[in-house]
PDB file of N, CA and C in Angstrom:
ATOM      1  N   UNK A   1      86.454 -76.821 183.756  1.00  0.00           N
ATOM      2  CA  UNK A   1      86.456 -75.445 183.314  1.00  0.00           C
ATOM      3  C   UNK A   1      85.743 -75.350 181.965  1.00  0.00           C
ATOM      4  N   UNK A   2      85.120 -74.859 181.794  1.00  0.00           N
ATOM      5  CA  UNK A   2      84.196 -74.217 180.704  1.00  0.00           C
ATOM      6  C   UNK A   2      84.930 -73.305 179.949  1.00  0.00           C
ATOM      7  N   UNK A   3      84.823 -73.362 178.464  1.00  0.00           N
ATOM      8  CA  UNK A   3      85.069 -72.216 177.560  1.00  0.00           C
ATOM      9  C   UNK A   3      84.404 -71.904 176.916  1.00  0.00           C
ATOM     10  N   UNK A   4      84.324 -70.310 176.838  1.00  0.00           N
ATOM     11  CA  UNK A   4      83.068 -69.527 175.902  1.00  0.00           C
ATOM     12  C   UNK A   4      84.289 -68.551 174.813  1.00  0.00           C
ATOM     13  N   UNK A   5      83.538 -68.631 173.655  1.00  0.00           N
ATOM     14  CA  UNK A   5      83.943 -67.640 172.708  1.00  0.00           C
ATOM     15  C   UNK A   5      83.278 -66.535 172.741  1.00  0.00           C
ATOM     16  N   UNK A   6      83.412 -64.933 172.383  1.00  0.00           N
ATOM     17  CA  UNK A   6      82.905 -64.272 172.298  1.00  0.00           C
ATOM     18  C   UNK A   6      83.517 -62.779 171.545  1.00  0.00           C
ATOM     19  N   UNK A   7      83.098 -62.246 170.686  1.00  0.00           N
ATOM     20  CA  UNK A   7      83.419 -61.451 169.689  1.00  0.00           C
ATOM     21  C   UNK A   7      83.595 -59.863 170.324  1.00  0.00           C
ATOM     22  N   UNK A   8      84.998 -59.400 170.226  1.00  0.00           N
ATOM     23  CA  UNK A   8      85.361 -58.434 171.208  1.00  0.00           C
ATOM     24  C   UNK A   8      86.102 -57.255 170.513  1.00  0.00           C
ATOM     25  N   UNK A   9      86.977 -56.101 170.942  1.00  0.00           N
ATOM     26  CA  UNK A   9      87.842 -55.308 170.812  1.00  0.00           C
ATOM     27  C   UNK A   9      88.888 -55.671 172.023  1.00  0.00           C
ATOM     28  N   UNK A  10      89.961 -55.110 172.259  1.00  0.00           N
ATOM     29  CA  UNK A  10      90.541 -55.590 173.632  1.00  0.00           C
ATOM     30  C   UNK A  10      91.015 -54.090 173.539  1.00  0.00           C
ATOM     31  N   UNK A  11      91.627 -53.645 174.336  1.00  0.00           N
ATOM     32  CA  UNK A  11      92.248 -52.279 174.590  1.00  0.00           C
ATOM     33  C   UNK A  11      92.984 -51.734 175.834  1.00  0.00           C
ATOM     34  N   UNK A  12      93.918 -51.242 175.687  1.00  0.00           N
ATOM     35  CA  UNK A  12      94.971 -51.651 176.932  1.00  0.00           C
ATOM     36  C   UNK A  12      94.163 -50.430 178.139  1.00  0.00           C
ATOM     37  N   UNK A  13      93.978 -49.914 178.183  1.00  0.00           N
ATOM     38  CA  UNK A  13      92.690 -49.426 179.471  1.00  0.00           C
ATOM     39  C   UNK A  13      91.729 -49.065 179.335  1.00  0.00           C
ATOM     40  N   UNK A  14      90.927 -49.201 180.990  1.00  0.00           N
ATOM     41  CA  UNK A  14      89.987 -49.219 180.842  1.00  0.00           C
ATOM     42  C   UNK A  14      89.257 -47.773 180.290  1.00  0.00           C
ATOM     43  N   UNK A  15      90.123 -46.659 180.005  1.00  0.00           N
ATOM     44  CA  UNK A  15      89.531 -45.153 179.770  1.00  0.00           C
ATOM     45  C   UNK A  15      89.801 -45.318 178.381  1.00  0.00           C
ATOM     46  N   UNK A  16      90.869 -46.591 177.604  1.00  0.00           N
ATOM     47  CA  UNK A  16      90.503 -46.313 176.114  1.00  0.00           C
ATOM     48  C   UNK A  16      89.075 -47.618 175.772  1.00  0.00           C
ATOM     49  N   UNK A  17      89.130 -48.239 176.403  1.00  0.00           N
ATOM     50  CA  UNK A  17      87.937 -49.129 176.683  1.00  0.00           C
ATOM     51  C   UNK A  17      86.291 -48.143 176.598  1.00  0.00           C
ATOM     52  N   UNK A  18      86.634 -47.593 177.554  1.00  0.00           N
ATOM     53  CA  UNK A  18      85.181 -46.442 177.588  1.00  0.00           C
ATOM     54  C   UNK A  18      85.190 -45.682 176.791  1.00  0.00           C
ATOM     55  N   UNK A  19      85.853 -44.967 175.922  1.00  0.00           N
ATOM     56  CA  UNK A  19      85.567 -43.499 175.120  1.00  0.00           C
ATOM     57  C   UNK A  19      85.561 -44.368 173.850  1.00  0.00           C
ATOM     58  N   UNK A  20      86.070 -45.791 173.341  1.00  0.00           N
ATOM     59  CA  UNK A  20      85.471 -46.817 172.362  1.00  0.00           C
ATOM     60  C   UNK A  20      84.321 -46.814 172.393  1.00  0.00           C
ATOM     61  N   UNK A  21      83.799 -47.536 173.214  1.00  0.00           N
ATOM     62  CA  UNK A  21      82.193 -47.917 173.850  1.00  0.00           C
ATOM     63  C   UNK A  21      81.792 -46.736 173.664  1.00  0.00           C
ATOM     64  N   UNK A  22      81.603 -45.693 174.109  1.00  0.00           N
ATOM     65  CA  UNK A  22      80.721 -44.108 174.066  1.00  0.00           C
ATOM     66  C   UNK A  22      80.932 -43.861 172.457  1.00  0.00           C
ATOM     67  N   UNK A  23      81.755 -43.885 171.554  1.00  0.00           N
ATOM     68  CA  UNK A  23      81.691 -43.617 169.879  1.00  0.00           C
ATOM     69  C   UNK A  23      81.166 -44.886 169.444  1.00  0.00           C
ATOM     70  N   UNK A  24      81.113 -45.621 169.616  1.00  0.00           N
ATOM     71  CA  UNK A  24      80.700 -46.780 168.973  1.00  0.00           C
ATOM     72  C   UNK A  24      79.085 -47.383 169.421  1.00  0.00           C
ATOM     73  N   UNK A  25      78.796 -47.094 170.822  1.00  0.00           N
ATOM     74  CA  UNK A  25      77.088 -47.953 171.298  1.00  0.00           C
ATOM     75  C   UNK A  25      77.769 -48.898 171.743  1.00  0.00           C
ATOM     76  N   UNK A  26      79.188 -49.533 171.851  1.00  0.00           N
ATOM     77  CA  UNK A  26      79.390 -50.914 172.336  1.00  0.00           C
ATOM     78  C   UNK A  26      79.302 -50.636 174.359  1.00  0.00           C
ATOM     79  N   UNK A  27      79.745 -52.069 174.636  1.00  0.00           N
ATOM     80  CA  UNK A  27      79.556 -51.617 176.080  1.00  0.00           C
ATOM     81  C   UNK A  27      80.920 -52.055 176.748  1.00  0.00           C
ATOM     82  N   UNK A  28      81.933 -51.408 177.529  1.00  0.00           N
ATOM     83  CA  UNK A  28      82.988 -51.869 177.879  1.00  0.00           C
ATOM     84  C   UNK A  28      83.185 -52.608 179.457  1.00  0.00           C
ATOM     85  N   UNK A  29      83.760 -53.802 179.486  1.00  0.00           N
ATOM     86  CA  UNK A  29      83.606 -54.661 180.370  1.00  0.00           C
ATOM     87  C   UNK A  29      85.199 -55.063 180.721  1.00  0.00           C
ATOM     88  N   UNK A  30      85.153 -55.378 182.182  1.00  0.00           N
ATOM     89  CA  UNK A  30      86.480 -55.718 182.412  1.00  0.00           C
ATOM     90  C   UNK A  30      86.884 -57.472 182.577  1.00  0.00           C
ATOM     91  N   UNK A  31      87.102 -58.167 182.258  1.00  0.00           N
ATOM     92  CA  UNK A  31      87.042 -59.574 182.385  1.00  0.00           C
ATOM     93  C   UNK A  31      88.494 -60.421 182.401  1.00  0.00           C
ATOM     94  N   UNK A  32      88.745 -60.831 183.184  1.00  0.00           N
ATOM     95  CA  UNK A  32      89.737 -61.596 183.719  1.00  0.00           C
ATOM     96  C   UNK A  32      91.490 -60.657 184.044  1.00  0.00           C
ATOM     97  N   UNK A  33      91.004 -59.400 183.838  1.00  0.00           N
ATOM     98  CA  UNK A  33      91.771 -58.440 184.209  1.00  0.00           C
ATOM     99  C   UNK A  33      92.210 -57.603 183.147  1.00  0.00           C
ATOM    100  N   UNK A  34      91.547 -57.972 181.727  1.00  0.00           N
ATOM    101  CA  UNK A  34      91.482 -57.161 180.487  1.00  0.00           C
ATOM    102  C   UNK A  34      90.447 -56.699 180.051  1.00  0.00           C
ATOM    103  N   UNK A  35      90.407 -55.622 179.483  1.00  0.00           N
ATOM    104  CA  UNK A  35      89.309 -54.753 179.225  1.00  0.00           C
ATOM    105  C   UNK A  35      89.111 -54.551 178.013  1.00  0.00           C
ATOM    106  N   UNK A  36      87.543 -54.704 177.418  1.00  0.00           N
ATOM    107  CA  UNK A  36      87.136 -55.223 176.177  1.00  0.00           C
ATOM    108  C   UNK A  36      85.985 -54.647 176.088  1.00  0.00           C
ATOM    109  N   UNK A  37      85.691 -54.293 174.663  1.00  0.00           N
ATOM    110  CA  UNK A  37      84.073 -53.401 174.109  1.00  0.00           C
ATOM    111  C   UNK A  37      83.728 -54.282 173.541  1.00  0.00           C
ATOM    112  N   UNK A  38      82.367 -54.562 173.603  1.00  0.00           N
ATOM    113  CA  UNK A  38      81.496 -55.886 173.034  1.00  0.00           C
ATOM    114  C   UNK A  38      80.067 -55.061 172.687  1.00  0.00           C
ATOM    115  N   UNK A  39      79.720 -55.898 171.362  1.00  0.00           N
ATOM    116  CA  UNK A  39      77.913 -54.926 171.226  1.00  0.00           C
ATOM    117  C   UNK A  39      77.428 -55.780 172.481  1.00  0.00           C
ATOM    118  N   UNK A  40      76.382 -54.978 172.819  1.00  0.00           N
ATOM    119  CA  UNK A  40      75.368 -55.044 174.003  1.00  0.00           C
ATOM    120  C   UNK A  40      74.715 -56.649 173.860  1.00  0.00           C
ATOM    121  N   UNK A  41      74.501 -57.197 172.878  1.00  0.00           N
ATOM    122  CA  UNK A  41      73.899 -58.805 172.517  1.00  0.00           C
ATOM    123  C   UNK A  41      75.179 -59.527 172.563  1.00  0.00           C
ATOM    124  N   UNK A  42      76.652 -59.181 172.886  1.00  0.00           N
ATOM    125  CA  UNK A  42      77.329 -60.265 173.382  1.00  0.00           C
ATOM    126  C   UNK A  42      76.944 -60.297 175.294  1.00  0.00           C
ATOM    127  N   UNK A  43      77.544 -59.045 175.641  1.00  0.00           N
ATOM    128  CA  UNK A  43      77.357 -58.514 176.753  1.00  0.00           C
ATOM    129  C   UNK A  43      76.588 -59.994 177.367  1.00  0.00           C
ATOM    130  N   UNK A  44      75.112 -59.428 176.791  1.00  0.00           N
ATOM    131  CA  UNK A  44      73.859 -60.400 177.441  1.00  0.00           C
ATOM    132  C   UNK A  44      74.714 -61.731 176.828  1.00  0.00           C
ATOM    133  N   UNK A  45      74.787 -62.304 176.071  1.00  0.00           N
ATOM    134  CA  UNK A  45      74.955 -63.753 176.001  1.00  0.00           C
ATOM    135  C   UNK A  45      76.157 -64.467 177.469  1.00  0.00           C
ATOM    136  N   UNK A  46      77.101 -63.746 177.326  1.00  0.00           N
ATOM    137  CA  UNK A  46      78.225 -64.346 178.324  1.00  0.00           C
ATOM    138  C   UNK A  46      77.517 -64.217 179.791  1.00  0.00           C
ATOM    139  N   UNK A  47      77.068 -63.125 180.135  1.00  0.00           N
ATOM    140  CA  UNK A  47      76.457 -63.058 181.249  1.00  0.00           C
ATOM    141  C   UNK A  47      75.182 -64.088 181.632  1.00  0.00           C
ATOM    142  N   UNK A  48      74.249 -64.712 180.475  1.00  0.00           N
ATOM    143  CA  UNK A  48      73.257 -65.632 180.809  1.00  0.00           C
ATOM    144  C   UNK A  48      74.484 -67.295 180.965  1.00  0.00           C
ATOM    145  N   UNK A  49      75.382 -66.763 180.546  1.00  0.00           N
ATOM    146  CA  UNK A  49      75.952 -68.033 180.424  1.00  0.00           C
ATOM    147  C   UNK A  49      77.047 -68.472 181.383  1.00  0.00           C
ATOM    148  N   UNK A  50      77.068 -67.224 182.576  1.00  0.00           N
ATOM    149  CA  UNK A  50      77.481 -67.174 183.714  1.00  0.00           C
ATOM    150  C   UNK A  50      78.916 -66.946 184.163  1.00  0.00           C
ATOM    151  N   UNK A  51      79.169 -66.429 182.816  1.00  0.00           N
ATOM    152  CA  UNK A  51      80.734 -65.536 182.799  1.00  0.00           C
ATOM    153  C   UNK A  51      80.771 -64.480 184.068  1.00  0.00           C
ATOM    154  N   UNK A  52      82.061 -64.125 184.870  1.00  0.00           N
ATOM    155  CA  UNK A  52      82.181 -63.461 185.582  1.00  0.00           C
ATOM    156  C   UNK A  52      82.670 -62.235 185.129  1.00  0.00           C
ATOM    157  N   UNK A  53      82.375 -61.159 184.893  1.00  0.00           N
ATOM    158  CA  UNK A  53      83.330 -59.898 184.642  1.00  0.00           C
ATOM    159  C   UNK A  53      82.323 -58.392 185.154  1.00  0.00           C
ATOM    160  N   UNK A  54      83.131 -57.546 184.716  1.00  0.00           N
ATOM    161  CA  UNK A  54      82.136 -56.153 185.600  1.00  0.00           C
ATOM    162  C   UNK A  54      82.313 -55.186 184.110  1.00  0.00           C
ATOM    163  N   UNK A  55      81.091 -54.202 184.434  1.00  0.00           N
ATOM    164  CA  UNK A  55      81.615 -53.441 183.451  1.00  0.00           C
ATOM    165  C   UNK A  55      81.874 -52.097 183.816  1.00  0.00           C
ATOM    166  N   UNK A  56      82.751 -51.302 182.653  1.00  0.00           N
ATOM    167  CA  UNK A  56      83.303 -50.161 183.170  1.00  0.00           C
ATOM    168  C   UNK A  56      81.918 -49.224 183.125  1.00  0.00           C
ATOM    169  N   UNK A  57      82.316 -48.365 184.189  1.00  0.00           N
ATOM    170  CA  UNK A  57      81.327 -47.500 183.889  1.00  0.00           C
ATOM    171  C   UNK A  57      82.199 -45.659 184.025  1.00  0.00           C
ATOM    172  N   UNK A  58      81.876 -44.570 183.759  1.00  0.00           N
ATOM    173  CA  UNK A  58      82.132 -43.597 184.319  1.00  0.00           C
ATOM    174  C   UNK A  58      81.686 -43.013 185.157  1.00  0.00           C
ATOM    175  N   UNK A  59      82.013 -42.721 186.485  1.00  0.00           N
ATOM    176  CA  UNK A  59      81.406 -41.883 187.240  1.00  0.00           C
ATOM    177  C   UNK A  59      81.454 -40.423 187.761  1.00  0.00           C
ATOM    178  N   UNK A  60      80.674 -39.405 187.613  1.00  0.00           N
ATOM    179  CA  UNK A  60      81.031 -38.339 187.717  1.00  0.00           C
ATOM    180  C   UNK A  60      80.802 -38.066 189.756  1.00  0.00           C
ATOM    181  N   UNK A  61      81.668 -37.706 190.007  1.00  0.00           N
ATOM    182  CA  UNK A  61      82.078 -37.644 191.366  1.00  0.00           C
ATOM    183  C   UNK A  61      81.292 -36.446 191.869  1.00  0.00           C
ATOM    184  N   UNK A  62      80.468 -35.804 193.077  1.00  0.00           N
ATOM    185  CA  UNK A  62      80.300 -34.668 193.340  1.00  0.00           C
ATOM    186  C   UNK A  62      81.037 -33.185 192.997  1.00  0.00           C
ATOM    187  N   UNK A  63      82.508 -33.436 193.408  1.00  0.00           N
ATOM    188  CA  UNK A  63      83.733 -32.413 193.165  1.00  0.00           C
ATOM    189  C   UNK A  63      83.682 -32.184 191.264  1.00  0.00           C
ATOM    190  N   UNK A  64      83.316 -33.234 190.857  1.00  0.00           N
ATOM    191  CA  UNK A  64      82.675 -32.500 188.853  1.00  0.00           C
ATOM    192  C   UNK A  64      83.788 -33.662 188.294  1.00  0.00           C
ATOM    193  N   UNK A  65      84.287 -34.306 189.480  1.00  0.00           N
ATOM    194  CA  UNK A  65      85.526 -35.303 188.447  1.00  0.00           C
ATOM    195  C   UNK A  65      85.165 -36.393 188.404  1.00  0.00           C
ATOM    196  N   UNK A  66      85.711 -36.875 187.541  1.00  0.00           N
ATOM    197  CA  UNK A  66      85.354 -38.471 186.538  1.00  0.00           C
ATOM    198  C   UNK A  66      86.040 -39.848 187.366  1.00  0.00           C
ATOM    199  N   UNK A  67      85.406 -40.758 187.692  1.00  0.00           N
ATOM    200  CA  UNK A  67      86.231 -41.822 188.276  1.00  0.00           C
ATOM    201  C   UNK A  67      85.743 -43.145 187.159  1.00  0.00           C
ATOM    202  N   UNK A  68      86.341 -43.892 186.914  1.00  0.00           N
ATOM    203  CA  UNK A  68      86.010 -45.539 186.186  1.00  0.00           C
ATOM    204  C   UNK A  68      85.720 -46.441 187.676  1.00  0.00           C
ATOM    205  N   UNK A  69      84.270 -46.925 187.405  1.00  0.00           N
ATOM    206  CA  UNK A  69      83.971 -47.887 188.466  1.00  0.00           C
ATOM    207  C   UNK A  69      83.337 -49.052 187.623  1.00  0.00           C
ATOM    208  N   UNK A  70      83.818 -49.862 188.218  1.00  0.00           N
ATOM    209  CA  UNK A  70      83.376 -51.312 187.970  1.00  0.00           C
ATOM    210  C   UNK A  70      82.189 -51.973 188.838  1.00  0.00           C
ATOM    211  N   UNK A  71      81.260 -52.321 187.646  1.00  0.00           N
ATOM    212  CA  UNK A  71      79.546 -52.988 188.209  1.00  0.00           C
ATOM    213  C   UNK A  71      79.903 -54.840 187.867  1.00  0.00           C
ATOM    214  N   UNK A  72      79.814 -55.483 188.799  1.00  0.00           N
ATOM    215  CA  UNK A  72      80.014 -57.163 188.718  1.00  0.00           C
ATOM    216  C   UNK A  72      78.636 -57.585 188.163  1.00  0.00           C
ATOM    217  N   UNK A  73      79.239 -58.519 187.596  1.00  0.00           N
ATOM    218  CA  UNK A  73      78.002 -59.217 186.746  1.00  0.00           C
ATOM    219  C   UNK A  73      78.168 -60.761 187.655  1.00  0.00           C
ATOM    220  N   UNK A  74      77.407 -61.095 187.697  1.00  0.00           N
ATOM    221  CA  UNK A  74      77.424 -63.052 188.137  1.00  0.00           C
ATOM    222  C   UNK A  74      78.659 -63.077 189.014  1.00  0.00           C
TER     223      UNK A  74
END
């Protein structure tokens, strides 16, 4: 097993995860079942380095409502 460090926020969901990320430029990601805002140059580092996690995204639904969907990385 491999360990990576990486410089984070943690935040107990994923909708305080996202409205972090949207005031801040960071990008919010879900990883090992906790959800965390990272600047965009960690993001890329863990992912070249073949970390598994997804990130949150918002989605606005046809009906005008908001859903949190998760995009997988590696």
């Amino acid at each position: 097993m491999k360990t990576i460090t990486f410089k984070a926020i943690e935040f107990p969901s994923a909708f305080a995860a996202l409205q972090h990320a949207e005031a801040t430029g960071g990008s919010a990601i879900l990883l090992d079942a906790r959800n965390f805002v990272l600047a965009t140059d960690e993001v890329d580092r863990i992912a070249a380095a073949g970390v598994e996690f997804a990130h949150l995204v918002d989605h606005e639904m046809p009906d005008g409502e908001y859903r949190i969907m998760t995009i997988p990385v590696n």
